[in-house]
N, C-alpha and C. Protein backbone atom coordinates (compact mmCIF):
# COMPACT_ATOMS: atom_id res chain seq x y z
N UNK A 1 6.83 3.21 -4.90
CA UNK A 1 6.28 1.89 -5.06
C UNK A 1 4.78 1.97 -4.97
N UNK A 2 3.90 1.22 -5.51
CA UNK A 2 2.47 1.01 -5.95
C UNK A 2 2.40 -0.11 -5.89
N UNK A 3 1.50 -0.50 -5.02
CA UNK A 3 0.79 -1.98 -5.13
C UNK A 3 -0.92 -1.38 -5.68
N UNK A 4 -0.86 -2.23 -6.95
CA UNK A 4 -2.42 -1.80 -7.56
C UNK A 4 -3.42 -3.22 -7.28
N UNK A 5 -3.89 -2.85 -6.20
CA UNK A 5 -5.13 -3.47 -5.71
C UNK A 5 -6.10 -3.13 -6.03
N UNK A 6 -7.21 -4.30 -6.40
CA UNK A 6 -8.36 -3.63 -7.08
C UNK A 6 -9.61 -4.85 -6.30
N UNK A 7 -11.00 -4.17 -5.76
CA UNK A 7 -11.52 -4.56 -5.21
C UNK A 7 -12.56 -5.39 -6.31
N UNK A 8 -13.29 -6.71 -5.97
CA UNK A 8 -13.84 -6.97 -7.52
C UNK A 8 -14.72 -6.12 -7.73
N UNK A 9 -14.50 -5.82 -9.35
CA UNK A 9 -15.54 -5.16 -9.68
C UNK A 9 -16.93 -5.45 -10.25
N UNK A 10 -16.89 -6.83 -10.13
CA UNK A 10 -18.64 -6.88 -10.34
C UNK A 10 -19.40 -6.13 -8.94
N UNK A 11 -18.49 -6.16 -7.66
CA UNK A 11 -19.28 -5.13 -6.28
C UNK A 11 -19.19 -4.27 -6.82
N UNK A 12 -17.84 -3.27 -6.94
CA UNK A 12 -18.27 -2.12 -7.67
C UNK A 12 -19.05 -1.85 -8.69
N UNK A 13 -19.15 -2.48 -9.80
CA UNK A 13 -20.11 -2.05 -10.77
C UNK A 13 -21.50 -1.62 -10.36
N UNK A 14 -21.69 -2.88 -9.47
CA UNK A 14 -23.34 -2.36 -8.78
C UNK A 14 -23.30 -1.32 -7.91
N UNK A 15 -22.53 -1.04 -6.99
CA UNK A 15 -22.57 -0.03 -6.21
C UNK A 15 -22.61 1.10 -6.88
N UNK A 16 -21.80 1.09 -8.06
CA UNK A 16 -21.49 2.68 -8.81
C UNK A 16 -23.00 2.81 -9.27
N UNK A 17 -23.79 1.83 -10.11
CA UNK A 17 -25.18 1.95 -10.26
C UNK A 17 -26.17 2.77 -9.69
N UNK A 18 -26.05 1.82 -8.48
CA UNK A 18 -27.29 2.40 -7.03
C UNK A 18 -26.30 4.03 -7.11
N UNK A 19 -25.21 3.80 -7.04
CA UNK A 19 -24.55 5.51 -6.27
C UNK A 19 -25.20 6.58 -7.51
N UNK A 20 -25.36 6.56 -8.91
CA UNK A 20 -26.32 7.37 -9.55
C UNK A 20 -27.37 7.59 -9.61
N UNK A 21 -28.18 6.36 -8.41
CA UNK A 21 -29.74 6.80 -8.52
C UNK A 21 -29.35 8.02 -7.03
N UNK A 22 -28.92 7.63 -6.16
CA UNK A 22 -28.70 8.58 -4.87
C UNK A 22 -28.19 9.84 -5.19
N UNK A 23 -28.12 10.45 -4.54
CA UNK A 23 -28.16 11.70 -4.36
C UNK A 23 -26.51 12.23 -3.84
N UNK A 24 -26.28 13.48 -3.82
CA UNK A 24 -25.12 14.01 -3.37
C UNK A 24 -24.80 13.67 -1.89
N UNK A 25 -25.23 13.77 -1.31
CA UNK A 25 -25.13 12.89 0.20
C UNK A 25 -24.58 11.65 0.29
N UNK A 26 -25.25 10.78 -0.15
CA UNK A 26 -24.18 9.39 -0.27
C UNK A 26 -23.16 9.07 -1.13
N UNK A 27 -23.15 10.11 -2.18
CA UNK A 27 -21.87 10.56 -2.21
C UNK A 27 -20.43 10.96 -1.68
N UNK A 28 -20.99 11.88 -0.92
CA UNK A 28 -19.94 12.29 0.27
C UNK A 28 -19.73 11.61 1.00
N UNK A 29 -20.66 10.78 1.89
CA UNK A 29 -20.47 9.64 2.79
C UNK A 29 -19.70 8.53 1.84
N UNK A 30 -19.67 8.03 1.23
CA UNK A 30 -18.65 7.29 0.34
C UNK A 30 -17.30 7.46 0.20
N UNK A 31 -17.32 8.97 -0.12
CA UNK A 31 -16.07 9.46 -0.55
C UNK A 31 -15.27 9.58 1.37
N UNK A 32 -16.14 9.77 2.14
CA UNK A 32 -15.66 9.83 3.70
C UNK A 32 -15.37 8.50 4.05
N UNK A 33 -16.05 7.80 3.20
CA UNK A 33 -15.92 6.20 4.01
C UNK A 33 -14.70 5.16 3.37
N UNK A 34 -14.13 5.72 2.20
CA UNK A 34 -13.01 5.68 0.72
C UNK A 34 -11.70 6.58 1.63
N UNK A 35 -12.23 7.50 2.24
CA UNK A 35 -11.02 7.82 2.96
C UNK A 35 -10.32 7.72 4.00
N UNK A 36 -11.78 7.22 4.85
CA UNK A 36 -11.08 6.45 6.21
C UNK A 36 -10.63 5.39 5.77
N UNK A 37 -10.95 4.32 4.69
CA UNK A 37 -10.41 3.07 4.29
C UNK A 37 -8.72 2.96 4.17
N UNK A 38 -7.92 4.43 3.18
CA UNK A 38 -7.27 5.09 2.91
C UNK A 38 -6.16 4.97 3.77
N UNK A 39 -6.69 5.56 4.95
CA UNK A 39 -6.15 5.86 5.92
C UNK A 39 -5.53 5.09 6.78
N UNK A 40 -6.53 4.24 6.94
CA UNK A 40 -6.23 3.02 7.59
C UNK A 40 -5.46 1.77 7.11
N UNK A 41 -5.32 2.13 5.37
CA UNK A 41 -4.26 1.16 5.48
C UNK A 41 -2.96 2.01 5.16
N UNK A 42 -2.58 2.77 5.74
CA UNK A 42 -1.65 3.45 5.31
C UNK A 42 -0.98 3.44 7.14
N UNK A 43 -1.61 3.41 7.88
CA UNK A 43 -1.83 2.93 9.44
C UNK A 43 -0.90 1.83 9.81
N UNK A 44 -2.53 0.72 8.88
CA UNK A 44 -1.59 -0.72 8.71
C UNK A 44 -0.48 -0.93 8.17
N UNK A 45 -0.23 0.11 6.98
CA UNK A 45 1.21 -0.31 6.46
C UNK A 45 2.16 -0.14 7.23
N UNK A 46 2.15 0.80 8.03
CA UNK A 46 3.21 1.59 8.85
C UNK A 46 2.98 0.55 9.90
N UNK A 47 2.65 -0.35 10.58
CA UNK A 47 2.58 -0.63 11.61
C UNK A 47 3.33 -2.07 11.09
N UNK A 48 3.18 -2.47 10.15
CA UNK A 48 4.15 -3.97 9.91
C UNK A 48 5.10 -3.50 9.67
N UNK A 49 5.93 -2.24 9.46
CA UNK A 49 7.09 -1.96 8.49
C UNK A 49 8.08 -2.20 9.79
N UNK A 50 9.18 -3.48 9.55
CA UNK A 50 10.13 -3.53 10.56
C UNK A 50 11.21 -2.68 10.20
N UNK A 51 11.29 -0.97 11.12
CA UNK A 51 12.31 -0.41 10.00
C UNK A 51 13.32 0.08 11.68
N UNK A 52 14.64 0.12 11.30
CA UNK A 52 14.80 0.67 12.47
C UNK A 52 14.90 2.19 12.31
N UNK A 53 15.29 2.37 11.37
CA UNK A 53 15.35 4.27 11.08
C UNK A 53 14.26 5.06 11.38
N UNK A 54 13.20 4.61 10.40
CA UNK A 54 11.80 4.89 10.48
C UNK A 54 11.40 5.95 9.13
N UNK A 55 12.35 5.97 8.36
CA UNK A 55 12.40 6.17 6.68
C UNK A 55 11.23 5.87 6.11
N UNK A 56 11.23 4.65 6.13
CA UNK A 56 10.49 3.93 5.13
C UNK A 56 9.05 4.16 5.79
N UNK A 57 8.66 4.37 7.28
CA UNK A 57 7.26 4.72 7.47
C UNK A 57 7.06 6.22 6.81
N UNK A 58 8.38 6.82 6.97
CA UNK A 58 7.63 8.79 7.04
C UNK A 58 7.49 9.08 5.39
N UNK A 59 7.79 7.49 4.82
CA UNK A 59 7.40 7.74 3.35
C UNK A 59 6.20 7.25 2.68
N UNK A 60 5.59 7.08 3.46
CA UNK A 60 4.24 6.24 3.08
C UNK A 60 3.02 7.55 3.22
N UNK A 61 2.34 7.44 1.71
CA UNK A 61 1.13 8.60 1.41
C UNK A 61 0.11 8.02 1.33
N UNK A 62 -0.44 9.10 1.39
CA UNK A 62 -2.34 9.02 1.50
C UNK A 62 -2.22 10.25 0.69
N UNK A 63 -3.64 9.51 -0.53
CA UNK A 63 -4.00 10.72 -1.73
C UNK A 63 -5.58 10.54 -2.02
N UNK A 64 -6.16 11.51 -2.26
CA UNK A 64 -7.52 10.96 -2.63
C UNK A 64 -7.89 12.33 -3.89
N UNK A 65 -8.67 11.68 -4.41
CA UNK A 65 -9.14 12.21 -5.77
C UNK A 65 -10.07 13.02 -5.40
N UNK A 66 -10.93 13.87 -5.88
CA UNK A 66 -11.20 14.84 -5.39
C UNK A 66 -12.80 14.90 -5.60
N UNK A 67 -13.17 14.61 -6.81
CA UNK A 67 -14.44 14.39 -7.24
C UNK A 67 -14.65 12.77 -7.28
N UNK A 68 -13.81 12.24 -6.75
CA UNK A 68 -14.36 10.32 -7.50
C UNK A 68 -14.02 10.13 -5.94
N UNK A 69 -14.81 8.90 -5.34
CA UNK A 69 -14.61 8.00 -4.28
C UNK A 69 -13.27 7.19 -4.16
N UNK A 70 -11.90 7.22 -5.07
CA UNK A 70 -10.84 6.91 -5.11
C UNK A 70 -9.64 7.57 -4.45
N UNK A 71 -8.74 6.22 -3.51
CA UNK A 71 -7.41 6.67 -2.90
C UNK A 71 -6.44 5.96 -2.73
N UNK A 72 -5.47 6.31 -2.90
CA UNK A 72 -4.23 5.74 -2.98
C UNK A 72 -3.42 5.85 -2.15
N UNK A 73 -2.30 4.70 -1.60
CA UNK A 73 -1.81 4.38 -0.50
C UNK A 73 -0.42 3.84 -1.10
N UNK A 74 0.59 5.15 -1.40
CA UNK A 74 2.08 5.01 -1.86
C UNK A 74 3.02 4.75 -0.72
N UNK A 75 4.14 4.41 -1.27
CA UNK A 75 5.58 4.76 -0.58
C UNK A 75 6.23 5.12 -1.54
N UNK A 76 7.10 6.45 -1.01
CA UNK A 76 8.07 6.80 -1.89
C UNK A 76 9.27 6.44 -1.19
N UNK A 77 9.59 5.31 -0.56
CA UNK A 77 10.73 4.95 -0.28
C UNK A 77 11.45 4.47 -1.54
N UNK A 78 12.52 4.71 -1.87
CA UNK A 78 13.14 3.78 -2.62
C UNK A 78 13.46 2.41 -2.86
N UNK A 79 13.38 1.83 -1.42
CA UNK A 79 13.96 0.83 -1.49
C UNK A 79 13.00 -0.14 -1.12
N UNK A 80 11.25 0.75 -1.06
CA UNK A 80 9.97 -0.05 -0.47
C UNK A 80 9.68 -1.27 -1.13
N UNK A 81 10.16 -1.49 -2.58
CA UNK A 81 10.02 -2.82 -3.42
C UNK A 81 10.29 -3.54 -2.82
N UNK A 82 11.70 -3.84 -2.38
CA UNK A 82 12.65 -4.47 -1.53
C UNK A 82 12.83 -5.37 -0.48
N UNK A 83 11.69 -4.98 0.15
CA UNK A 83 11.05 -5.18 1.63
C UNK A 83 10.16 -6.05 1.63
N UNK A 84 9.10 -4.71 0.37
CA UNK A 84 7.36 -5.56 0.41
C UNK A 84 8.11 -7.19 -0.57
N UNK A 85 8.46 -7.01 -1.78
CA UNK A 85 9.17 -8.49 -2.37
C UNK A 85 10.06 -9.56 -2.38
N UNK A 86 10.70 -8.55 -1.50
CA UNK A 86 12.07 -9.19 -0.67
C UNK A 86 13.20 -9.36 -2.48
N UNK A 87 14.66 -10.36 -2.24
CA UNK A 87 15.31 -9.91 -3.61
C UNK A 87 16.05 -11.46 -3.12
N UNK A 88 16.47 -11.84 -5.01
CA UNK A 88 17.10 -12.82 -5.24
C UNK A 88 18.46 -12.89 -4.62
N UNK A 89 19.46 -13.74 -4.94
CA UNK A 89 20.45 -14.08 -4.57
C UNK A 89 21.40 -13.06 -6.01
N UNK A 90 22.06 -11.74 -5.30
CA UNK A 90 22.88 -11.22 -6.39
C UNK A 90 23.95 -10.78 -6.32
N UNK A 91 24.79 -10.62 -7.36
CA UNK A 91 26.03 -9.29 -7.57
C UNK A 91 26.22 -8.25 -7.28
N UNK A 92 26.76 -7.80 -6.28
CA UNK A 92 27.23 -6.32 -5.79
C UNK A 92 28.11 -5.99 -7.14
N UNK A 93 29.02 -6.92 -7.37
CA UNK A 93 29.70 -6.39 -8.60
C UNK A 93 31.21 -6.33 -8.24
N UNK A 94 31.92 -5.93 -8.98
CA UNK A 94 33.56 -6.44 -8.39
C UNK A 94 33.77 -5.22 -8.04
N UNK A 95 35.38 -5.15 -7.25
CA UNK A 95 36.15 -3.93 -6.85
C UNK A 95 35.92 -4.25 -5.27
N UNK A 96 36.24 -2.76 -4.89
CA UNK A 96 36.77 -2.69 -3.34
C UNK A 96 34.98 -2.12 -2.75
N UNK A 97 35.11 -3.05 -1.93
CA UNK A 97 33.68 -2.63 -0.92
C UNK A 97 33.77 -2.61 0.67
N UNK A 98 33.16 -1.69 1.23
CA UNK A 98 32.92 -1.66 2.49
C UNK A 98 31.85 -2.23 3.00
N UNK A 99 32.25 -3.50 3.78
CA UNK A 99 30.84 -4.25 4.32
C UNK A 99 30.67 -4.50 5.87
N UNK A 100 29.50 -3.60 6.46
CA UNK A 100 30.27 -4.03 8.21
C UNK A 100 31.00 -3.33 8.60
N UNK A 101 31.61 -2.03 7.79
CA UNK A 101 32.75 -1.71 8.49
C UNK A 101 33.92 -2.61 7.96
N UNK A 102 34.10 -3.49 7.03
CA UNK A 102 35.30 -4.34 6.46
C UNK A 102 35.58 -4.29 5.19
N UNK A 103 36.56 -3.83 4.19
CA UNK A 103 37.01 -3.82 3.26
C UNK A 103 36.66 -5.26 2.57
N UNK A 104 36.20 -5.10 1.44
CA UNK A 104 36.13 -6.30 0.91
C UNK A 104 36.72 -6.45 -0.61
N UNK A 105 37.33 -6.96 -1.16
CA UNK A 105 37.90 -6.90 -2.54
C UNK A 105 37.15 -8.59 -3.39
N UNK A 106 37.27 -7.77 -4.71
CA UNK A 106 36.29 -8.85 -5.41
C UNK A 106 34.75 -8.99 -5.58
N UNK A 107 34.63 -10.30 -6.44
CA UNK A 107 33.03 -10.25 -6.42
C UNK A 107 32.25 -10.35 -5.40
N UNK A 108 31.50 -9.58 -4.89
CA UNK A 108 30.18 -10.22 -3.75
C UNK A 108 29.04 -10.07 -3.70
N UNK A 109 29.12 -11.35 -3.17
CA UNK A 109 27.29 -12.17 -4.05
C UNK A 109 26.58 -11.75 -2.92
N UNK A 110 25.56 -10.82 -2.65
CA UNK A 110 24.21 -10.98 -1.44
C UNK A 110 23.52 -11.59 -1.29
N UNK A 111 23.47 -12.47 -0.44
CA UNK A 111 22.47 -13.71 -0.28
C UNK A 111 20.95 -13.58 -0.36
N UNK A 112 20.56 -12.11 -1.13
CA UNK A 112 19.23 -12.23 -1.16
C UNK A 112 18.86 -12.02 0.11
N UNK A 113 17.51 -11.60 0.31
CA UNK A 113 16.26 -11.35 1.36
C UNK A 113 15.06 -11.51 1.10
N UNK A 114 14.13 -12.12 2.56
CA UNK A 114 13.11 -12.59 2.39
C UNK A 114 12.41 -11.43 2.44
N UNK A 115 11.04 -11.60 1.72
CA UNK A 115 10.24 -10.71 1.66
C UNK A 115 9.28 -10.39 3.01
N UNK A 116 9.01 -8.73 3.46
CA UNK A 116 8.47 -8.50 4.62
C UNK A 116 6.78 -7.84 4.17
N UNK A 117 6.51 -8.24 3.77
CA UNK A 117 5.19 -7.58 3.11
C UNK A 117 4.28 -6.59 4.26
N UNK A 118 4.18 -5.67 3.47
CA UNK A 118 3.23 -4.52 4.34
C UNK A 118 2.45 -3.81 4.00
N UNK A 119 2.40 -3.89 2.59
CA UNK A 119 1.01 -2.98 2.23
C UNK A 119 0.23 -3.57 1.45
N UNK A 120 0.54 -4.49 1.39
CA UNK A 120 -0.77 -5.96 0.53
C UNK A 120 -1.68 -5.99 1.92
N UNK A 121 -0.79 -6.79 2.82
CA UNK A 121 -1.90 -7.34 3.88
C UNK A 121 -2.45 -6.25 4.68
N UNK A 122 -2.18 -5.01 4.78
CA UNK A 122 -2.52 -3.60 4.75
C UNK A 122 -4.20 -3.37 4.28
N UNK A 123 -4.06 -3.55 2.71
CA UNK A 123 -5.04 -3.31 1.83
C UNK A 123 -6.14 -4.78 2.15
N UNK A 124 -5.29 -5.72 2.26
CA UNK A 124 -6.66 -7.05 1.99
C UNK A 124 -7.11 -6.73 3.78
N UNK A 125 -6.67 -6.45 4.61
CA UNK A 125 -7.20 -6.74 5.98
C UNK A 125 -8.69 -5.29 5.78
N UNK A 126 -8.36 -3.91 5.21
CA UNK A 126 -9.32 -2.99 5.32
C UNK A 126 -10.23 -3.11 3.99
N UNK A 127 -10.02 -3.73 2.93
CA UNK A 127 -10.55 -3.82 1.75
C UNK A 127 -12.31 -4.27 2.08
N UNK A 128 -12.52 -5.15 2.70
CA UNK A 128 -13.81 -5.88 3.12
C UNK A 128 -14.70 -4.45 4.06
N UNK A 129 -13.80 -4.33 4.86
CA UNK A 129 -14.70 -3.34 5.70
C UNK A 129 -15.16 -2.14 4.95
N UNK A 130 -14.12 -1.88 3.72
CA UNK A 130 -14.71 -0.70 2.46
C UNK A 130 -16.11 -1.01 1.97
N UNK A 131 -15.87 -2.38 1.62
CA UNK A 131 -17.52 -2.79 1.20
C UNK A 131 -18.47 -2.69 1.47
N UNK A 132 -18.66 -3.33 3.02
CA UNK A 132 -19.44 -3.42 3.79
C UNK A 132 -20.19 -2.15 4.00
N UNK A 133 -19.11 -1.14 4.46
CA UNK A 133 -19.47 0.34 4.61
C UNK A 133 -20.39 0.86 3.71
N UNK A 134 -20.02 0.69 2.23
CA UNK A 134 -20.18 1.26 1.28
C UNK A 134 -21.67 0.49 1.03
N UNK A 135 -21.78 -0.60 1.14
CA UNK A 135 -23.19 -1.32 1.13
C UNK A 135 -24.37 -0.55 2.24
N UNK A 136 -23.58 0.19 3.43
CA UNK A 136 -24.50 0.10 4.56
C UNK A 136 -24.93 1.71 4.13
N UNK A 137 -24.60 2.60 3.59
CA UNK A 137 -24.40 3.88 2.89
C UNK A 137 -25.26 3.98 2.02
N UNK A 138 -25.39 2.75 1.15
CA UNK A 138 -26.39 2.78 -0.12
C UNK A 138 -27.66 2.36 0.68
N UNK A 139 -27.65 1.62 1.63
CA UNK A 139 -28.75 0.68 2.00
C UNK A 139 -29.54 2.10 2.83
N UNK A 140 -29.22 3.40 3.14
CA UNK A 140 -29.88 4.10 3.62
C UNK A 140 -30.77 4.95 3.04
């Protein structure tokens, strides 16, 4: 699962500007300050995830690009859609099912689940402090 968050880019545009008059140094400090951002919501994600197994945290990545100030904050859970969107009211589908521990025969409908969101409010709670950083970096 991918949530593609994107910070506005009229900030970025200017920042990327100033970041070609600077030098290799605030470069790196960028790319350090892009990765603690990274990090931290990958932190935050894990810290809202109501899981009881604990699956769905030991599936959550941190990636960063190597030459560009860019990183990404996955889950390869399967079922991470699920959670972060929560799901309609649906069809298991007919036949014999085990539910609970109880045999069930016939159609059954799942009443749907509410959505538990965790890596949106993840990204919008550290997204600002990326900026800021990244402003205080250029401003040196």
């Amino acid at each position: 699962m991918r949530i593609h968050a994107r910070v506005d880019r009229s900030e970025l545009d200017k920042l990327e500007k100033e970041l070609k008059v600077y030098g290799v140094r605030a470069r790196k400090e960028l790319h350090g300050a892009v990765q603690r951002t990274t990090r931290a919501v990958a932190r935050g994600a894990k810290a809202r995830i109501r899981d009881k197994t604990g699956t769905l945290k030991k599936r959550i990545r941190t990636k960063m690009e190597r030459d560009a100030p860019v990183g990404w904050v996955e889950s390869k859970g399967p079922h991470s859609h699920l959670i972060e969107y929560g799901t309609k009211r649906h069809s298991l589908g007919k036949g014999v099912k085990r539910i609970n521990g109880q045999i069930v025969q016939g159609d059954v409908i799942h009443p749907g689940s509410r959505p538990y969101p965790f890596m949106r409010p993840a990204f919008e709670q550290e997204a600002p402090k990326l900026i800021k950083e990244a402003k205080e970096i250029l401003k040196k």
